[in-house]
Protein backbone atom coordinates (compact mmCIF):
# COMPACT_ATOMS: atom_id res chain seq x y z
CA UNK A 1 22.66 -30.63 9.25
CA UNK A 2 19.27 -30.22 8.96
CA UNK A 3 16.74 -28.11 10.11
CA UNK A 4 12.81 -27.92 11.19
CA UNK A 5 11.02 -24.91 10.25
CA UNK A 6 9.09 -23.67 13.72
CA UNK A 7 7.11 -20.80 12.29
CA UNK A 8 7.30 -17.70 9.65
CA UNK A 9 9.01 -14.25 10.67
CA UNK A 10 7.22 -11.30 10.18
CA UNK A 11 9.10 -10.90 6.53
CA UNK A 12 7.49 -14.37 5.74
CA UNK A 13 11.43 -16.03 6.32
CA UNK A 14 10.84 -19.68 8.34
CA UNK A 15 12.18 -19.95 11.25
CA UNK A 16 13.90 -22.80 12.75
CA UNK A 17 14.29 -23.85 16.45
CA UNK A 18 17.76 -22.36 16.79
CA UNK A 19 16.65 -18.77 15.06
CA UNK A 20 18.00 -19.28 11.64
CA UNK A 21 16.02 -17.59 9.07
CA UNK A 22 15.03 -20.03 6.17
CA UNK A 23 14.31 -18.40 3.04
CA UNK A 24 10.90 -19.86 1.19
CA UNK A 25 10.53 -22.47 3.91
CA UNK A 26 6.97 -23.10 5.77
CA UNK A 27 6.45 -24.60 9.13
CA UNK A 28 6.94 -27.85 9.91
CA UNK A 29 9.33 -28.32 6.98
CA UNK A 30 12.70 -30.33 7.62
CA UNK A 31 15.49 -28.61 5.54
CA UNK A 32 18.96 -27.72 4.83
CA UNK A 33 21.75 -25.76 3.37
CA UNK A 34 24.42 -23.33 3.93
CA UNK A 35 24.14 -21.04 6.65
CA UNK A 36 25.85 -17.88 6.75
CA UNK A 37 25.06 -14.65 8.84
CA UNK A 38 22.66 -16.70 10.68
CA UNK A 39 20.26 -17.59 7.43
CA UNK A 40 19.77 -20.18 4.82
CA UNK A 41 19.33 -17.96 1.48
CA UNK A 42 19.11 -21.47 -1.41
CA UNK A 43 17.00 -24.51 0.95
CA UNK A 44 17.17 -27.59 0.02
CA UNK A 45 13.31 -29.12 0.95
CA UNK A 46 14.00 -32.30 2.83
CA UNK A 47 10.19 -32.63 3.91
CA UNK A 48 7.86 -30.48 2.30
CA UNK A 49 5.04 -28.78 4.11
CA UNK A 50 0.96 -30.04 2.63
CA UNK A 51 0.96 -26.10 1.81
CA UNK A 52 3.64 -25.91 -0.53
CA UNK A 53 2.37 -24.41 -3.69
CA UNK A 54 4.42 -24.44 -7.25
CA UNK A 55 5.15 -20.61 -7.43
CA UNK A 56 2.79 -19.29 -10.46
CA UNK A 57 5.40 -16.46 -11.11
CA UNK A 58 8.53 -17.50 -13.56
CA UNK A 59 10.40 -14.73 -12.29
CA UNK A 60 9.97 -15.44 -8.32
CA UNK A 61 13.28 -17.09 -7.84
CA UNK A 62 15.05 -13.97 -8.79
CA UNK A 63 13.05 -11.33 -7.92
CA UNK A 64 12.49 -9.86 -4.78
CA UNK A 65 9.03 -8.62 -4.96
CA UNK A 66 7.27 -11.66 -3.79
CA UNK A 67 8.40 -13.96 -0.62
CA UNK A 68 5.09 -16.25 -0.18
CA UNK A 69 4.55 -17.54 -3.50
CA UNK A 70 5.45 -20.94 -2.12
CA UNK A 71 2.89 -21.06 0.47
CA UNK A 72 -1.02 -21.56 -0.82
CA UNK A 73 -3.88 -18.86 -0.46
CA UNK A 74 -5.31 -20.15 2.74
CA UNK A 75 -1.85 -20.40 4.37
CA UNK A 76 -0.96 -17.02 3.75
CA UNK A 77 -4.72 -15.35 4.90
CA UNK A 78 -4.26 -17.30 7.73
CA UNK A 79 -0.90 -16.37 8.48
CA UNK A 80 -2.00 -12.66 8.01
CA UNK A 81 -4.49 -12.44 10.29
CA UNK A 82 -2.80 -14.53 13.08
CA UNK A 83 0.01 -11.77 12.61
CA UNK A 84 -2.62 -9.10 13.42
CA UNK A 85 -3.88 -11.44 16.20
CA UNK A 86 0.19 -11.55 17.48
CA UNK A 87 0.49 -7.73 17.63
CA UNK A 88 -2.89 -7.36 19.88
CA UNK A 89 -2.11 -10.49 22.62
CA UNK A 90 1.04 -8.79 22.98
CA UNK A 91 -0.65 -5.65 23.97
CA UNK A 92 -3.07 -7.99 26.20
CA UNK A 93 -6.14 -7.05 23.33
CA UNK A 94 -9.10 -8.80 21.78
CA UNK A 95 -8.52 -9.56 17.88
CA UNK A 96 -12.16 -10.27 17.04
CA UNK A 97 -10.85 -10.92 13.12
CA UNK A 98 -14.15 -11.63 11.01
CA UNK A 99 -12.88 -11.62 7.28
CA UNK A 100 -9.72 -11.80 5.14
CA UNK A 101 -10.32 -10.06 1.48
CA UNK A 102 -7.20 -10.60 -0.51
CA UNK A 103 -6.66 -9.46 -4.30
CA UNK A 104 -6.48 -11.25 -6.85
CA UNK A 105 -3.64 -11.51 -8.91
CA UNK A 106 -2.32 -9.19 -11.61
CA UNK A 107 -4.11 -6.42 -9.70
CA UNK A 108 -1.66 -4.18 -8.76
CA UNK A 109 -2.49 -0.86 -10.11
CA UNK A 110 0.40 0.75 -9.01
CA UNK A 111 4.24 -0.09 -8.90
CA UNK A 112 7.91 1.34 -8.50
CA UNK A 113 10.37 0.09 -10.62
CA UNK A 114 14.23 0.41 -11.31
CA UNK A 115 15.48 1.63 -14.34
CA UNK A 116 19.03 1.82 -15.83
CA UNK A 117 20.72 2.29 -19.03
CA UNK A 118 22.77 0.00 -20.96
CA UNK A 119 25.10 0.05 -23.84
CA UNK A 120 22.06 -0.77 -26.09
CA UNK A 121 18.99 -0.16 -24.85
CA UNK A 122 17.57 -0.32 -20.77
CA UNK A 123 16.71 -2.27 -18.21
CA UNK A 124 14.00 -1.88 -15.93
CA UNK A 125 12.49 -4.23 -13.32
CA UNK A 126 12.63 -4.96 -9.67
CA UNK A 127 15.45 -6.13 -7.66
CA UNK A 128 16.39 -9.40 -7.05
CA UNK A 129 15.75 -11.44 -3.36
CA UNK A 130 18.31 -9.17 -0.89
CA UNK A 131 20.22 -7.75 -3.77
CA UNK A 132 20.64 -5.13 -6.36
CA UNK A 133 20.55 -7.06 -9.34
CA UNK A 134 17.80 -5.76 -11.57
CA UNK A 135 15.70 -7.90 -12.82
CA UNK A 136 12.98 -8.05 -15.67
CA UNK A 137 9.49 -8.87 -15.10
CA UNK A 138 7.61 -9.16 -17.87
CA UNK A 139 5.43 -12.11 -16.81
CA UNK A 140 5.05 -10.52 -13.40
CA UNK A 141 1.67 -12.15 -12.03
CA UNK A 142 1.11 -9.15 -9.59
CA UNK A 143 0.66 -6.43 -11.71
CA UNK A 144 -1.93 -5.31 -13.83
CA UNK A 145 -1.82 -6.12 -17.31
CA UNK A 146 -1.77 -2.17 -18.10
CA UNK A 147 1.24 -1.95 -16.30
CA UNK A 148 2.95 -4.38 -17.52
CA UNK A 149 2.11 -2.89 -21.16
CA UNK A 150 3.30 0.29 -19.84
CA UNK A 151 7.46 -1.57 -19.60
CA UNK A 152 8.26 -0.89 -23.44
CA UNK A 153 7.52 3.01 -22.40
CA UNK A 154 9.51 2.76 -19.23
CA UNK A 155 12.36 1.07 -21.08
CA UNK A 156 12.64 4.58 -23.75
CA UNK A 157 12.70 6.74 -20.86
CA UNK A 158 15.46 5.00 -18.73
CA UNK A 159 17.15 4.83 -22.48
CA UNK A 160 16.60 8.71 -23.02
CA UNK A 161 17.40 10.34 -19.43
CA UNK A 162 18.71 7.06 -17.53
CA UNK A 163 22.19 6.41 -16.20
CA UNK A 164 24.64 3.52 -16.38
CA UNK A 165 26.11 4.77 -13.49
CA UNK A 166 22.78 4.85 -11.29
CA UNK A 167 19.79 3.83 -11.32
CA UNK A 168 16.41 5.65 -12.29
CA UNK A 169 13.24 5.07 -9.86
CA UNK A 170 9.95 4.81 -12.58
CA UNK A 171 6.45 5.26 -10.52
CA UNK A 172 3.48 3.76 -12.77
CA UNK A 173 -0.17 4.46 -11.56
CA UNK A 174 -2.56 2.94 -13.98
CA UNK A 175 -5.35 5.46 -14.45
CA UNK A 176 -8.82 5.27 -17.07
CA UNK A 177 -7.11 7.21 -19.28
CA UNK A 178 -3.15 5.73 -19.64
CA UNK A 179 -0.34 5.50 -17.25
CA UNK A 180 0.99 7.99 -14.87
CA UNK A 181 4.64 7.87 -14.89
CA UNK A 182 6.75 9.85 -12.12
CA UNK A 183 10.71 9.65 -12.58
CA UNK A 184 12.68 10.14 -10.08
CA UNK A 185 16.78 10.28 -9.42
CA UNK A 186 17.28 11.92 -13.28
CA UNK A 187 19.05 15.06 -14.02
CA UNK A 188 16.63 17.75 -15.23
CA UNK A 189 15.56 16.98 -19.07
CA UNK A 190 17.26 19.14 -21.63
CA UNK A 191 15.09 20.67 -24.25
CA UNK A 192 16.34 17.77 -26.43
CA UNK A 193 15.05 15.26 -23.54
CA UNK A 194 11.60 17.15 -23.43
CA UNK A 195 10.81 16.70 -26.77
CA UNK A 196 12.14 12.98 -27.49
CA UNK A 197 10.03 11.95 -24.17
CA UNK A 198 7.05 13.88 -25.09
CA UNK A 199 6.69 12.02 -27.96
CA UNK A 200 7.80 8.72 -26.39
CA UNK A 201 4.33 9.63 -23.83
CA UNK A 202 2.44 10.41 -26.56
CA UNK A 203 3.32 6.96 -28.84
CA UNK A 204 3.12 4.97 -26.13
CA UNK A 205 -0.04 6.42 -24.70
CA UNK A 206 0.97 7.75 -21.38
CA UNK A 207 -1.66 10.37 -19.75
CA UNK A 208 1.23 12.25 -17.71
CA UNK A 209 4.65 12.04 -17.72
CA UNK A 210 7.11 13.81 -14.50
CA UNK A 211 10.62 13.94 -14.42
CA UNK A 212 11.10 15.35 -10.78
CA UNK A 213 9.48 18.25 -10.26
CA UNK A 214 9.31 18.74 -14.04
CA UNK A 215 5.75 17.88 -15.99
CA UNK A 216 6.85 16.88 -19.35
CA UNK A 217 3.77 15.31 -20.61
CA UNK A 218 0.02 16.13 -20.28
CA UNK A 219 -2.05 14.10 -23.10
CA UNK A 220 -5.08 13.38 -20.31
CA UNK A 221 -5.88 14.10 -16.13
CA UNK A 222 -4.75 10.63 -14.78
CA UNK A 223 -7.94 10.73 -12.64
CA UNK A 224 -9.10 7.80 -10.29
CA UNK A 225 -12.57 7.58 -9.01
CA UNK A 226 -13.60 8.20 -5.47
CA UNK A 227 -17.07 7.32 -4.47
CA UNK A 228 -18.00 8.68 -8.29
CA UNK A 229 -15.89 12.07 -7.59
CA UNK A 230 -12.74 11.86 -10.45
CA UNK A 231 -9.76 12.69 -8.36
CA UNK A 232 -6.36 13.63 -9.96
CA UNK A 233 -3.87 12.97 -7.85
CA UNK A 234 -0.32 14.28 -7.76
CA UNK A 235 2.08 12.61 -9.53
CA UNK A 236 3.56 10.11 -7.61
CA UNK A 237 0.93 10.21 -5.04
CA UNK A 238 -0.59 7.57 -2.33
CA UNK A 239 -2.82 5.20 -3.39
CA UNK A 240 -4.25 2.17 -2.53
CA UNK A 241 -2.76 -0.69 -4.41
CA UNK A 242 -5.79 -2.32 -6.15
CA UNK A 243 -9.22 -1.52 -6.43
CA UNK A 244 -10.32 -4.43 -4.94
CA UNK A 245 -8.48 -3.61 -1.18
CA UNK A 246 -9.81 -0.49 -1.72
CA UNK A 247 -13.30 -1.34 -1.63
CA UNK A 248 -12.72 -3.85 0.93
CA UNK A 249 -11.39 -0.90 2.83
CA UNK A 250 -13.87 1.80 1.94
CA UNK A 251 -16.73 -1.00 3.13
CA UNK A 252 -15.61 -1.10 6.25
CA UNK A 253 -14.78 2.07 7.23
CA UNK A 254 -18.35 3.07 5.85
CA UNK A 255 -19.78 0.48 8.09
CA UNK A 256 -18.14 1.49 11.47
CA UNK A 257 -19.08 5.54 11.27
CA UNK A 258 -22.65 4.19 10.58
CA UNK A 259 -25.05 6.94 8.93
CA UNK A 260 -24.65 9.86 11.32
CA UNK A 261 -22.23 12.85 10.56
CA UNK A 262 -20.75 15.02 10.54
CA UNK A 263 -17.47 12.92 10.14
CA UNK A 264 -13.55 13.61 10.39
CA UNK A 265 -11.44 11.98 7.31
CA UNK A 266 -7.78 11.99 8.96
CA UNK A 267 -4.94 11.65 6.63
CA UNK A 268 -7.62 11.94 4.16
CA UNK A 269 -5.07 11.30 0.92
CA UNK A 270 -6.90 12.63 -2.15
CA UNK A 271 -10.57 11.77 -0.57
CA UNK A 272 -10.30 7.63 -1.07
CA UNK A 273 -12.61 7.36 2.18
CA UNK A 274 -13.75 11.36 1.84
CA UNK A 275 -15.79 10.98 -0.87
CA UNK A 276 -17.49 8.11 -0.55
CA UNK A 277 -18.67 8.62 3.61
CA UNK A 278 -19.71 12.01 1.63
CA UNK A 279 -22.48 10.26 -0.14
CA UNK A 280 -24.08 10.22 3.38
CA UNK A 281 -23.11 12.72 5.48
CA UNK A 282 -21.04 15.61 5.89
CA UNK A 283 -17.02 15.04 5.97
CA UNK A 284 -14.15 17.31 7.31
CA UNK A 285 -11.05 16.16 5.22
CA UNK A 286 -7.56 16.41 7.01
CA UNK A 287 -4.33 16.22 5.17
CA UNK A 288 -0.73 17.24 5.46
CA UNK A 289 0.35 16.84 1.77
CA UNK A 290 -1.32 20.35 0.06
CA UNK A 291 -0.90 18.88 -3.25
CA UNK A 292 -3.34 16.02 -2.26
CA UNK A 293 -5.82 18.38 -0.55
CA UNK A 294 -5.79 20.57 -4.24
CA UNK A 295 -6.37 17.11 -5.77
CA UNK A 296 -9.49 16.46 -3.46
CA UNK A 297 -10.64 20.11 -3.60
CA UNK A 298 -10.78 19.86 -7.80
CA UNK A 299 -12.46 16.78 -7.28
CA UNK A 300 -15.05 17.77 -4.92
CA UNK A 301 -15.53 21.17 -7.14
CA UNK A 302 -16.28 19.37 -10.40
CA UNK A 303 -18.56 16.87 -8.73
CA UNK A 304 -22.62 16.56 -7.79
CA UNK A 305 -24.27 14.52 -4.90
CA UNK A 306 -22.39 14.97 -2.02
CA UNK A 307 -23.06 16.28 1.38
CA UNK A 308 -20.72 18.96 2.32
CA UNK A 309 -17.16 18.40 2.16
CA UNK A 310 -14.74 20.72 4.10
CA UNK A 311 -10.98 20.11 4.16
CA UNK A 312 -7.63 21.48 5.89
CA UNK A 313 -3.99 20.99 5.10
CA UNK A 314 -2.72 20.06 8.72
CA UNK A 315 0.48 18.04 9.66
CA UNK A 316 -1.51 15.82 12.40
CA UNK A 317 1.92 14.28 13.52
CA UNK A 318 3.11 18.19 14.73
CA UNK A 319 -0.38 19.41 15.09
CA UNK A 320 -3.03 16.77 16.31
CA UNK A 321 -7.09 17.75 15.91
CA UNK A 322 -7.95 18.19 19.34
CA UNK A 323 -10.20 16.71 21.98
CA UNK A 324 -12.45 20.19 22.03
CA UNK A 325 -12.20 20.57 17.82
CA UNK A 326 -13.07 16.55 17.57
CA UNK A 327 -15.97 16.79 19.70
CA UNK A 328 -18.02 18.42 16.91
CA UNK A 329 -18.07 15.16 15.20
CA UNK A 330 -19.99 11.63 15.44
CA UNK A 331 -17.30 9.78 13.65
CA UNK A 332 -13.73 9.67 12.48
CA UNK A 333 -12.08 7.50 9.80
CA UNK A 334 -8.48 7.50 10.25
CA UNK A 335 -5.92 6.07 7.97
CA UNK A 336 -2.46 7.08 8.93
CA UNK A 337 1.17 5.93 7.90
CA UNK A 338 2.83 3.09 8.93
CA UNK A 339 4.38 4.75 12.04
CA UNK A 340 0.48 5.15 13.35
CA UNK A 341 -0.55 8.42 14.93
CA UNK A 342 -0.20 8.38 18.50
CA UNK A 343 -0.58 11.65 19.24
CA UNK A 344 -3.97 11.78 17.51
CA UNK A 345 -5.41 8.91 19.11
CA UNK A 346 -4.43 10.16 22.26
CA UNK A 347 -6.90 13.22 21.62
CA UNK A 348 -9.51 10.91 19.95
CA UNK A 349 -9.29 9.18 23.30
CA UNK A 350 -10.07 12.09 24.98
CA UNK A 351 -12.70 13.57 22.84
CA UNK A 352 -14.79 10.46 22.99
CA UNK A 353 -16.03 10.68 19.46
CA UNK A 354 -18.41 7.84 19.58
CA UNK A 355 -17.18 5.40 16.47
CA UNK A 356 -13.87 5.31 14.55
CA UNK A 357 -12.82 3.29 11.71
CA UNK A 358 -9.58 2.41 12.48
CA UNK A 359 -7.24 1.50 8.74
CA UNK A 360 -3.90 0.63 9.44
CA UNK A 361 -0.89 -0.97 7.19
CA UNK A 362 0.96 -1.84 10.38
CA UNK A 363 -0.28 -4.02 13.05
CA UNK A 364 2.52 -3.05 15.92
CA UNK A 365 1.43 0.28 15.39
CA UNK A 366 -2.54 -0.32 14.85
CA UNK A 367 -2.03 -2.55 18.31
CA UNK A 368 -0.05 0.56 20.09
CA UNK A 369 -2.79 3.10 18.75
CA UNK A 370 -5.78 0.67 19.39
CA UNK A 371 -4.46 0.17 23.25
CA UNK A 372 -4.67 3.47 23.57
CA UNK A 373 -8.21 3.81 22.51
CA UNK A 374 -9.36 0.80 24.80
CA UNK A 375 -7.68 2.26 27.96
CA UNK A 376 -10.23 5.18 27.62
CA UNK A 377 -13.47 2.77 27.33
CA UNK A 378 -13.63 2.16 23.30
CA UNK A 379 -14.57 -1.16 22.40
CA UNK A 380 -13.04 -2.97 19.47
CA UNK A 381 -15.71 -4.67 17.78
CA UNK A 382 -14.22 -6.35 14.79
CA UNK A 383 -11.27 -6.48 12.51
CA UNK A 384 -10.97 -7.13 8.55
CA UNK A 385 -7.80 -8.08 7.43
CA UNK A 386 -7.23 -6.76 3.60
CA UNK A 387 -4.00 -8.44 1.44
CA UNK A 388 -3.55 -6.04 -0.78
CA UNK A 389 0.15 -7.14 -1.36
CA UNK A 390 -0.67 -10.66 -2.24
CA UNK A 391 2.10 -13.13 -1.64
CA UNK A 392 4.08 -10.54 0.20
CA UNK A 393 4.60 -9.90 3.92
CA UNK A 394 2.89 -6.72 3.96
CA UNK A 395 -0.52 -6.63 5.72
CA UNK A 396 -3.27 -4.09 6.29
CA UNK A 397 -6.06 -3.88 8.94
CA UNK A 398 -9.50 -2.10 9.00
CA UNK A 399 -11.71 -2.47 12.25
CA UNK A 400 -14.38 -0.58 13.98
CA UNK A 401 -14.21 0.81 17.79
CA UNK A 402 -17.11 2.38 19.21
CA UNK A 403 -17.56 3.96 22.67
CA UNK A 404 -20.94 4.17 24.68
């Protein structure tokens, strides 16, 4: 029986008429295969859609990391926003979008790979489509190139320390001076491990190398640049994904606070936003993760021409900035996780701070949030939508709300 793809699903499956969930399959495609717990995992393409792409990947029919590789650029941006554009109409909202910046491929600074030993040697990769088969990705068109140089070094670890039992989980942040690797799910490293993989970080160039807790390797500060300020963050830590979405970002939160501080940074990170909006004015960082705050401290210590920074370690899901400690400030950038921060807008709401820069990875949460920032007379002036995760579902929102 075949099948007519109605529309994507928010995990970039088609969808057909009757719900079943079409893997790689774009609207208005006619299709078929086996169905079984309600989706169709191996399509055959009866009818192919005029946006059907040849994937540029070899590895995208086993891995899992991509799911839009099919579908070509415009497609996807336009599918993006009209996803942010869903969330908001349900929530009865305006979704004034104005841009799309995507990345370009092999961009990815930062990845998380699996890792496991085998009789000779290791594999490490990503898993495959809905499964746990591990797959190699040495032609992976997402990352960047200094990643992808960093898989021979990933490999010795998950050979020294890795399991064939379990699996290792290896965190690479390219940085200006080598990789930062962060391993997690090992045992601790004996003193035979420590030496065998501070060599292996040294021959292979790493800057830091973490097992756990445990800092095995320290041959240079993995530092990324914030607004000019070099940042080291902590291993394993937040970050955007490519330099390009995070200058798309940065732009437009910079635009909506406009040029009058002092400002509120909340969920600040390491100072991604901090540091740059301190070029201009004076920021108040806000953090819960202490080891991030240190990171932007350092950073702000061994740095010149910035207005004053301040910063605070503060859980703001437990303990919210206030309306009377938020009224102090003419702006707020606020960046939180993918769960949103109710609670915080809530106050912002009440404070009235005249303009926030609204970043969100979520768009049912940025919608939730934003509602609750229109109810109390903010206007939502415009959205950017900023692919960081090319060719995956993932999709993140910056937009500016000001209130008279």
């Amino acid at each position: 029986m075949s099948l007519k793809i109605e529309r994507l699903g928010h995990q970039g499956d088609g969808i057909a008429a009757d719900g079943t969930l079409v893997a790689r399959a774009l609207p208005g495609e006619v299709v078929e295969g086996e169905i079984a717990n309600g989706r169709i995992d191996a399509p055959r393409i009866l009818t192919p859609s005029d946006q059907r792409v040849s994937a540029p990947c070899r590895h995208y029919k086993s891995c899992g990391g991509c799911a839009l590789q099919h579908a070509a650029p415009g497609f996807v941006e336009g599918w993006k926003a009209d996803v942010v554009r869903r969330a908001l109409d349900a929530r009865g909202l305006p979704a004034p979008v104005r841009a799309v910046h995507t990345s370009p491929a092999q961009s990815r600074r930062r990845a998380v790979f699996a890792g496991r030993r085998l009789k000779t040697g290791a594999l490490v990769g990503f898993h495959g489509r809905r499964s746990q088969t591990l797959v190699a990705v040495p032609d992976c068109q997402i990352l960047d190139p200094a990643i992808l140089a960093c898989l021979p070094a990933l490999e010795a670890i998950a050979s020294q320390i890795g399991s064939r039992k379990g699996e290792l989980q290896l965190t690479v942040t390219s940085s200006a001076n080598g990789p930062d690797v962060l391993v997690s799910g090992a045992k601790s490293p004996s003193v035979e491990d420590r030496m065998a993989l501070s060599d292996l970080a040294r021959d292979h160039g790493l800057a830091r190398l973490t097992v756990g807790d445990d800092l095995v390797a320290g041959r240079a500060a993995p530092a990324q640049s914030f607004g000019g300020a070099e940042v080291t963050p902590p291993p394993g830590a937040f970050l955007q994904a490519t330099p390009q979405g995070e200058a798309a970002l940065t732009r437009a939160a910079l635009t909506a606070i406009g040029d009058t501080g002092p400002v509120a940074d909340l969920f600040a990170g390491c100072g991604t936003f901090t540091f740059p909006a301190a070029r201009r004015v004076p920021v108040h960082a806000v953090e819960g993760s202490a080891g991030m705050i240190a990171a932007l401290d350092h950073g702000m210590r061994h740095s010149t021409g910035f207005k004053p920074i301040t910063h605070e370690v503060r859980d703001l899901f437990r303990r919210p900035l206030l309306a009377g400690e938020l009224k102090r400030f003419a702006a707020v950038i606020i960046d939180p996780p993918r769960a949103g921060a109710e609670a915080q807008m809530r106050a912002l709401a009440e404070a009235g701070v005249p303009r926030i820069a609204s970043l969100s990875c979520n768009p049912v949460s940025f919608a939730r949030d934003t509602e609750i920032l229109v109810a109390a007379g903010y206007a939502l002036d415009w959205i950017e939508v900023v692919d960081q995760f090319r060719w995956s579902p993932h999709v993140e929102i910056a937009a500016q709300l000001t209130r008279a």
